[in-house]
Protein backbone atom coordinates (compact mmCIF):
# COMPACT_ATOMS: atom_id res chain seq x y z
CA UNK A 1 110.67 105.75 98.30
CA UNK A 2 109.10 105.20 101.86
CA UNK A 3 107.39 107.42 103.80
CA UNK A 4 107.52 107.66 107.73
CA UNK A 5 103.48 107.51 108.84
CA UNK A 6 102.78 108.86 111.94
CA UNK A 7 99.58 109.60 114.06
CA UNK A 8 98.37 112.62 115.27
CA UNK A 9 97.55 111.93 119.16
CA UNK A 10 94.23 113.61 117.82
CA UNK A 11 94.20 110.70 115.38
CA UNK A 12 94.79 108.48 118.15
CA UNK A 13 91.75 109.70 120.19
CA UNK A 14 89.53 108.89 117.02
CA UNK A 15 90.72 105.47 117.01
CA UNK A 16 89.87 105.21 120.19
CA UNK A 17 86.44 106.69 119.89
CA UNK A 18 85.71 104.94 116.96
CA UNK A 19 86.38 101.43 118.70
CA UNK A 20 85.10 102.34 121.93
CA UNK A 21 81.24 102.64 120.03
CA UNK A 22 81.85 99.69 118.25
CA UNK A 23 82.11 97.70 121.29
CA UNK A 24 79.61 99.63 123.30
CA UNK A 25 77.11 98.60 120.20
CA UNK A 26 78.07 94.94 120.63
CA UNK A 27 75.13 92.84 121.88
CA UNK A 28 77.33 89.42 120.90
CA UNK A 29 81.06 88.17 121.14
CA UNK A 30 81.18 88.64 117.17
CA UNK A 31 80.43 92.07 117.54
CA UNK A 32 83.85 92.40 119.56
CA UNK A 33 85.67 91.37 116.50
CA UNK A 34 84.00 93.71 114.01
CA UNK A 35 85.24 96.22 116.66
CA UNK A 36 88.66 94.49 116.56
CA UNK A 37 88.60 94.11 112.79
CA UNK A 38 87.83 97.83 112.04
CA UNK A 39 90.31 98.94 113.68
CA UNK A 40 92.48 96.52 111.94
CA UNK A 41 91.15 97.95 108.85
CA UNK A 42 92.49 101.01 109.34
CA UNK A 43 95.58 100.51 110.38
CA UNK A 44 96.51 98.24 107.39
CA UNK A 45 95.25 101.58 105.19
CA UNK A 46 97.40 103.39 106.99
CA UNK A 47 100.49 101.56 105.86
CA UNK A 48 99.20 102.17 102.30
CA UNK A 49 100.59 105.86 102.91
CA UNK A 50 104.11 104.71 103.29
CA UNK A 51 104.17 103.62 99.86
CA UNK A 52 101.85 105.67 97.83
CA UNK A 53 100.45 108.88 99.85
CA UNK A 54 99.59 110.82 96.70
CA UNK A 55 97.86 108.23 94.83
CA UNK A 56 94.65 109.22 97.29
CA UNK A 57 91.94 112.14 96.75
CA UNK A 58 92.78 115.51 97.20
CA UNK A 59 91.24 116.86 100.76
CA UNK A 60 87.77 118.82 99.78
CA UNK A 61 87.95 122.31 101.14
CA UNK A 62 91.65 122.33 101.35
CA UNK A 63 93.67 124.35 99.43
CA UNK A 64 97.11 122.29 99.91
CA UNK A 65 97.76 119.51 97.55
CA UNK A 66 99.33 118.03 100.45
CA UNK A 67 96.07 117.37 102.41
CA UNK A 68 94.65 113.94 101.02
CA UNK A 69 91.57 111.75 102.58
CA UNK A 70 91.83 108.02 102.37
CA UNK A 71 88.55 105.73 102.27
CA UNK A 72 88.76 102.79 103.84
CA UNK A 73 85.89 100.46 102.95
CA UNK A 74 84.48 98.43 105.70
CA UNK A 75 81.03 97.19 106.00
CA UNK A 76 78.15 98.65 104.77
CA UNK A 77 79.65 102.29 104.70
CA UNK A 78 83.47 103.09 105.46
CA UNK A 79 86.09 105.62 107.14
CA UNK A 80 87.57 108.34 105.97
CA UNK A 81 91.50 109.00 107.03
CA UNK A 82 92.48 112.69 106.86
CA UNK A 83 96.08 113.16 106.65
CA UNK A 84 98.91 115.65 105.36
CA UNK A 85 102.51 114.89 103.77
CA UNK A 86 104.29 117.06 105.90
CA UNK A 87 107.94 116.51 103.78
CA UNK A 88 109.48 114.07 101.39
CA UNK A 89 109.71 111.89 103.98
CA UNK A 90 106.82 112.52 106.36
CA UNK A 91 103.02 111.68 106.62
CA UNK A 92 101.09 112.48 109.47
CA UNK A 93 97.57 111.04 110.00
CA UNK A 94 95.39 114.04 111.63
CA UNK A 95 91.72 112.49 111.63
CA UNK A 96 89.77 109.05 111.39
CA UNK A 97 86.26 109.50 110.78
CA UNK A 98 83.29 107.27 110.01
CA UNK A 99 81.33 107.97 106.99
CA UNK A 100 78.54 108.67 108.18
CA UNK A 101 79.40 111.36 110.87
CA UNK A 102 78.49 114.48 110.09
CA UNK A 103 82.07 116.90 110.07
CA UNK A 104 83.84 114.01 107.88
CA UNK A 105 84.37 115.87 104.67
């Protein structure tokens, strides 16, 4: 079975966020393409969820089996995807956090 993956616009604003420090960080050209490979990164974990969504860790806090958190290794540290499968069919990204920000758990 496949799931349908979709991104929250929230989501979408993370990504965004998340690459737009990156490149404000870079002081070389390779810096772009951590930026660039980051986000790359993340996206590639996000097809992951198509296939397997419930092999991932249980959201902390949440009471819903249905809210999961994906790490994504990358670098020294990481990012955490927060997303929910909304039906049989369905999985909606809702947050993309760095590890080391403070609200991602």
């Amino acid at each position: 079975m496949t799931y349908t993956v979709i991104v929250d616009p929230e989501a979408r604003t993370d990504l965004l966020r998340l690459y737009d420090y990156l490149v404000q960080r870079a002081e070389y050209v390779e810096d772009l393409e951590v930026a660039g490979r980051a986000i790359e990164a993340i996206e590639v974990a996000m097809t992951s969820l198509a296939r397997v969504p419930f092999l991932f860790r249980k959201a902390d806090g949440s009471r819903s089996s249905l809210r999961r958190e994906l790490v994504v290794p990358f670098g020294a540290s990481g990012y955490v995807l927060k997303y929910e499968i909304a039906s049989p069919q369905l999985v909606v990204v809702l947050a993309v956090r760095h590890q080391h920000e403070a609200d991602y758990q």
